[in-house]
Protein backbone atom coordinates (compact mmCIF):
# COMPACT_ATOMS: atom_id res chain seq x y z
CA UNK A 1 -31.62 43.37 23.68
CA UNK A 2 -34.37 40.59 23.35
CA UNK A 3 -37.79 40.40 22.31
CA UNK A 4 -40.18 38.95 24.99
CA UNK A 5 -43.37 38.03 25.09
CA UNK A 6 -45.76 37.03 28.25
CA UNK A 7 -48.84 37.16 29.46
CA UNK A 8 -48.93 38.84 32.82
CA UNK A 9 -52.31 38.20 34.39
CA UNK A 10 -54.29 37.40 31.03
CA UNK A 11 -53.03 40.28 29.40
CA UNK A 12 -50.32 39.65 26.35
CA UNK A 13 -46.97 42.11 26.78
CA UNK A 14 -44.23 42.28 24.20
CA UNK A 15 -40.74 43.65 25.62
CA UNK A 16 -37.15 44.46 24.36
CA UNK A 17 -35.14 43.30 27.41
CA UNK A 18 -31.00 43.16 28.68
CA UNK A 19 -30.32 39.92 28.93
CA UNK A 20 -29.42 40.57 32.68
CA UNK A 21 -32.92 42.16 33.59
CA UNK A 22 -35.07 41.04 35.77
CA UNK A 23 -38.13 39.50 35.50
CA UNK A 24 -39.41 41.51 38.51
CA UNK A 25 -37.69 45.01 36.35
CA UNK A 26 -39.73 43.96 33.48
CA UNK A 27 -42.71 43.27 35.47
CA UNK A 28 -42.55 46.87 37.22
CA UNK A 29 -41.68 49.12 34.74
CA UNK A 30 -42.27 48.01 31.37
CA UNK A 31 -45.85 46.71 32.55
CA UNK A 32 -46.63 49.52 35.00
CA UNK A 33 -47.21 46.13 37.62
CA UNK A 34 -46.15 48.16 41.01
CA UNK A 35 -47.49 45.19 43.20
CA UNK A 36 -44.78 43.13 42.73
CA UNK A 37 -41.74 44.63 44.97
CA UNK A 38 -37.97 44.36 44.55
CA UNK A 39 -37.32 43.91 48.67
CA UNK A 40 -33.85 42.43 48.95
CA UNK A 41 -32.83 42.11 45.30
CA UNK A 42 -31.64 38.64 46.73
CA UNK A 43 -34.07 36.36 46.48
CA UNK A 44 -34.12 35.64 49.92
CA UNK A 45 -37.09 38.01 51.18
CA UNK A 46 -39.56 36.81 48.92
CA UNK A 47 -41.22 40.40 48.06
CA UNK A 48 -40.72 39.78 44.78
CA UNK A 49 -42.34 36.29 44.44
CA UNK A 50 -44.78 35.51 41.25
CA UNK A 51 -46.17 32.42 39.79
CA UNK A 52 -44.29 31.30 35.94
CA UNK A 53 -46.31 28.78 34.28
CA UNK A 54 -47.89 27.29 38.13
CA UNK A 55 -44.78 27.27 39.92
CA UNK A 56 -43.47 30.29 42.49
CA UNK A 57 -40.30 32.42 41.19
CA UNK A 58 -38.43 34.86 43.10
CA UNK A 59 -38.46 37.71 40.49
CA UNK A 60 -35.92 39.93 41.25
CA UNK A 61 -33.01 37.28 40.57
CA UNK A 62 -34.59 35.42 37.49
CA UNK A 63 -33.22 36.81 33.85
CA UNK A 64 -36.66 37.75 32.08
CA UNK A 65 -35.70 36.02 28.95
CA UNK A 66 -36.06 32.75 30.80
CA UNK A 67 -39.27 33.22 30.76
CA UNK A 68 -40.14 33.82 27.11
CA UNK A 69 -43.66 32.87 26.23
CA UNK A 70 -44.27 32.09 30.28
CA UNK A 71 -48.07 32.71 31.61
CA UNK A 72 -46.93 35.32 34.60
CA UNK A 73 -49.80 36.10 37.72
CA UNK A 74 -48.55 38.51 39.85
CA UNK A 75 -50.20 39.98 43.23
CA UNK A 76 -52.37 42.36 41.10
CA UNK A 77 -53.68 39.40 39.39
């Protein structure tokens, strides 16, 4: 497990986190942030698309402790 912090639209979230889970897992249901969806769990639907520090990521295939200290908007936000 690793401790991660982000800010998911303006509001600061500390996790423990699997190396191997998902940004959009993390997202979901340690945030309680439904409006992202897990579509394909591919990456090639999009569903699970949210903004990292300005730039798109497909959430669903992205590690969450890439993105350590990242500034996360999601739909809801």
């Amino acid at each position: 497990m690793e401790k991660i912090t982000l800010k998911i639209n303006n509001k600061d979230y500390t996790f423990l986190a699997n190396s191997s889970e998902s940004l959009a897992t993390v997202i979901r249901e340690r945030a309680g942030l439904t409006g992202t969806k897990i579509g394909c769990s591919q990456g090639s639907c999009g569903a699970c698309t949210v903004i990292a520090n300005g730039e798109p990521v497909l959430s669903c295939i992205t590690p969450a402790f890439r993105f350590d200290n990242a500034d996360i908007h999601t739909i809801e936000g």
